[in-house]
Structure formats: C-alpha cells, structure tokens
Protein backbone atom coordinates (compact mmCIF):
# COMPACT_ATOMS: atom_id res chain seq x y z
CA UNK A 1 91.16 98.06 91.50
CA UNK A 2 93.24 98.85 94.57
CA UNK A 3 96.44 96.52 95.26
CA UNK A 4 96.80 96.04 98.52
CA UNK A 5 99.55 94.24 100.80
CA UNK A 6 98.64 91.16 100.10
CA UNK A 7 98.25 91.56 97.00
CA UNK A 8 101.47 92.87 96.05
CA UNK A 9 103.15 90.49 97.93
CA UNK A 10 101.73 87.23 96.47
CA UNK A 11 102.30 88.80 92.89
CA UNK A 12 106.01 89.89 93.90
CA UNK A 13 106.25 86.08 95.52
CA UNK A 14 105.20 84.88 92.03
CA UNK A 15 107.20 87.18 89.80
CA UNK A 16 110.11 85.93 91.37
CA UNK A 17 109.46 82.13 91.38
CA UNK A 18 109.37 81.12 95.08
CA UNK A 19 107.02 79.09 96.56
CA UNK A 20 104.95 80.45 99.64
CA UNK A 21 107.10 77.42 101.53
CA UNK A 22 110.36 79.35 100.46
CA UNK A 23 109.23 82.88 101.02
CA UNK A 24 108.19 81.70 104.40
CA UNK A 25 111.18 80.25 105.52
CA UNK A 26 113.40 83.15 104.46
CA UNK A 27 111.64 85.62 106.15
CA UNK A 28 111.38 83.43 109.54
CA UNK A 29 107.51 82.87 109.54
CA UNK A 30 104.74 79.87 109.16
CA UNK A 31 103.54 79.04 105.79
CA UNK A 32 100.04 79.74 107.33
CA UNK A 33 101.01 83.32 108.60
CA UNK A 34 102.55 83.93 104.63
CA UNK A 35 99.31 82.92 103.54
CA UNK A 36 97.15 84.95 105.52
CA UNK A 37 99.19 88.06 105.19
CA UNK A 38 98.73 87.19 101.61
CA UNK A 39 94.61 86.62 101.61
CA UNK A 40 94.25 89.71 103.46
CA UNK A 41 93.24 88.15 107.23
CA UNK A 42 96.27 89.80 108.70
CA UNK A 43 98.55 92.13 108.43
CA UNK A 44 102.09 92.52 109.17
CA UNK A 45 104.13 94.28 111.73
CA UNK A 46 106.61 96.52 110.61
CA UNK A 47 109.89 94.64 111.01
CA UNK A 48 108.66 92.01 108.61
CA UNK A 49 107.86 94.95 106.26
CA UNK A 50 111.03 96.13 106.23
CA UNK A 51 112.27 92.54 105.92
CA UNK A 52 110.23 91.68 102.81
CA UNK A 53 111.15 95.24 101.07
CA UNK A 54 114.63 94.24 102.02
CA UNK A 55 114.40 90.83 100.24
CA UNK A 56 111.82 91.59 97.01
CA UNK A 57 114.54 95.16 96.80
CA UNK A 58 110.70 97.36 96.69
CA UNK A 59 109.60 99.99 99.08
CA UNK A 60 107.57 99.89 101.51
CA UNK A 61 105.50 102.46 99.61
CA UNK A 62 105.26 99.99 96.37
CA UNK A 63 104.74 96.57 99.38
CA UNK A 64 102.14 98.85 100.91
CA UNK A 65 99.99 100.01 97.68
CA UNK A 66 101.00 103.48 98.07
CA UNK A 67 102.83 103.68 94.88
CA UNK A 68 102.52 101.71 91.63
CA UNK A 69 105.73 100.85 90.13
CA UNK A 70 104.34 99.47 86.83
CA UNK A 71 106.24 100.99 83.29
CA UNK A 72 102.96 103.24 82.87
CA UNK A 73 103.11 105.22 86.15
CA UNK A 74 105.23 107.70 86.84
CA UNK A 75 107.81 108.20 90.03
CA UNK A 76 107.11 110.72 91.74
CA UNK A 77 110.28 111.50 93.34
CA UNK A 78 112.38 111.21 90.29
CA UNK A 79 109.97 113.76 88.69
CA UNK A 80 110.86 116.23 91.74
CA UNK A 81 114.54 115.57 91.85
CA UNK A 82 114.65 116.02 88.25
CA UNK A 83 112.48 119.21 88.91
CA UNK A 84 114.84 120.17 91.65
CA UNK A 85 118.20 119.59 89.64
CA UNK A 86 116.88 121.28 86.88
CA UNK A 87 116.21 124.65 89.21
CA UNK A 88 119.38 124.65 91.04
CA UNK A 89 121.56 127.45 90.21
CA UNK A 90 124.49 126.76 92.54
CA UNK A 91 127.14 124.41 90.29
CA UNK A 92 129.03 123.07 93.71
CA UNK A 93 124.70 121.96 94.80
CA UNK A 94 124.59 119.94 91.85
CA UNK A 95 127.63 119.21 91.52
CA UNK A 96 127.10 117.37 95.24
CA UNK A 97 123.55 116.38 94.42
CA UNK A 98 124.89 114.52 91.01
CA UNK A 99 127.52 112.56 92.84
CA UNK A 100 125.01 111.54 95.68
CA UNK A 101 123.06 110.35 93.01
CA UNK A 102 125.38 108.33 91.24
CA UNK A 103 126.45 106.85 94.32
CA UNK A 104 123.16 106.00 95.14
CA UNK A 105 122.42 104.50 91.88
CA UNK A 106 125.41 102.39 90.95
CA UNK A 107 124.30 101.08 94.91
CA UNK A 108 120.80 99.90 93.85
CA UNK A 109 122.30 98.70 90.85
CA UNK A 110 124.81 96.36 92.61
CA UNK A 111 121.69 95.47 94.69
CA UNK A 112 119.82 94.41 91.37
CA UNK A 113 122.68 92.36 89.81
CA UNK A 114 123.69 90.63 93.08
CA UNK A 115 127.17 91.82 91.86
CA UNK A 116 129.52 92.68 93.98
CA UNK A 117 128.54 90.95 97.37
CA UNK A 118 127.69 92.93 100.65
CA UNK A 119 130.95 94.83 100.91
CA UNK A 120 130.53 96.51 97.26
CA UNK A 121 127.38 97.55 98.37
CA UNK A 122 128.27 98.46 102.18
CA UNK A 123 131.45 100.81 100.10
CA UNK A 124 128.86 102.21 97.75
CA UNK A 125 126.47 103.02 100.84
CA UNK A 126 129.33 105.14 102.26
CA UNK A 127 130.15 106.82 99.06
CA UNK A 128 126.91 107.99 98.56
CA UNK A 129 126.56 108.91 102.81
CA UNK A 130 129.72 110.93 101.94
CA UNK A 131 128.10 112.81 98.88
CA UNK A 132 125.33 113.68 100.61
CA UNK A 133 127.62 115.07 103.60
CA UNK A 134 129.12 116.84 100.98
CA UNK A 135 125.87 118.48 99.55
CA UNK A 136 124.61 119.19 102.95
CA UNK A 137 127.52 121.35 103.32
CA UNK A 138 127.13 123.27 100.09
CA UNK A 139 123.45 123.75 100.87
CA UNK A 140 124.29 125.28 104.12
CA UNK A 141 127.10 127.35 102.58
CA UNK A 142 124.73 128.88 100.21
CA UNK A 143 122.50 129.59 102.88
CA UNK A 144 125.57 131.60 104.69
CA UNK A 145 125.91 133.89 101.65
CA UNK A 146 122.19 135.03 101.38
C-alpha cells in the first residue's frame, strides 16, 4: 500500500505524541485544515511542507511518500555517497568530502538531540557550508590538472 501525505503525516503526528490541536497550532493552521490535509481532501502548499519537514526533522521526500525511511529500506543517497567515496581517488576530494560530511552529520545530530540550541546548529551549518567550499575547490582543482 502506498503512503501518501496524509498518511505520513498523521502517523509522524502520532509517533511523536501531539494532538492534531497541537500540531495545528504550531504550524499556524485550523484544526479542520490539519485534518483534511490528513484524510486526504487537500493538500498542502509548499511553505507548510517545508514547515512540517522542518518541525517532524523528515524530508520532504519521506512527508511526500517518495521515500520510505523504515529500518528495512535502504537510502538511496547514502548508498551513492558511499559508492562515490569509495571511487574517489583524489585524497584532498575525500579528504573535503569526509569533513563536509561530518559537519553535516554532527548538524543533524544536534538537530535530533535538541542539544545545543539554534546557535550550535547555525555554527555547525557554517562548518559544513565551509567544507563543502572547500571540496568544491578540490573538485575544480582536479579538473585543472586533467
């Protein structure tokens, strides 16, 4: 069976406790509109998408049904950075690419553990902006050489 929005959001609503009341008054919306975005009769505009992904910490690829983040199913893009890591020859490229990526993760995981507070995160956002500067540049010196 195919999850849709509505779907997703009334189970991610539930897995997290909060009453359709709640949800609907953090994300600035009626109860009634919550509820109907959750039985399917409408559908949401993309600010509130963002706004929900930005408050349940999903994508809008996992809100949307593109994805399924259950423990069975594989990611996708991990798979291909893994892939992608695993090919690179160039030791500055993944030497970039592995601190963008531990920039990024120690990020999502201040995100997760609500550790931290807004600045940790906002200081983690520009580390990992700066490591991907940083492997930009070695990508485009590599292409210089060949």
């Amino acid at each position: 069976m195919e999850r849709g929005f509505g779907t997703i959001l009334s189970a991610l609503r539930r897995e997290h406790g909060i009453s359709q009341r709640a949800l609907a008054a953090d994300l600035h919306v009626s109860q009634a509109l919550l509820s109907h975005y959750e039985n399917g009769a409408r559908e949401p505009g993309l600010p509130l998408v963002c706004r929900i992904c930005d408050y349940f910490g999903v994508s809008a690829d996992y809100l949307l049904g593109r994805i399924d983040l259950s423990p069975e199913a594989p990611l996708p893009s991990l798979e291909r950075l893994q892939a992608a890591m695993a090919a690179e020859d160039d030791p500055d490229i993944k030497q970039a690419a592995q601190a963008c990526i531990s920039s990024a993760a120690e990020r999502l995981r201040l995100r997760m553990s609500g550790e931290g507070g807004e600045i940790a995160a906002a200081e983690h956002a520009s580390d990992m902006a700066a490591a991907e500067l940083e492997l930009m540049r070695a990508v485009s010196r590599r292409g210089k050489k060949e």
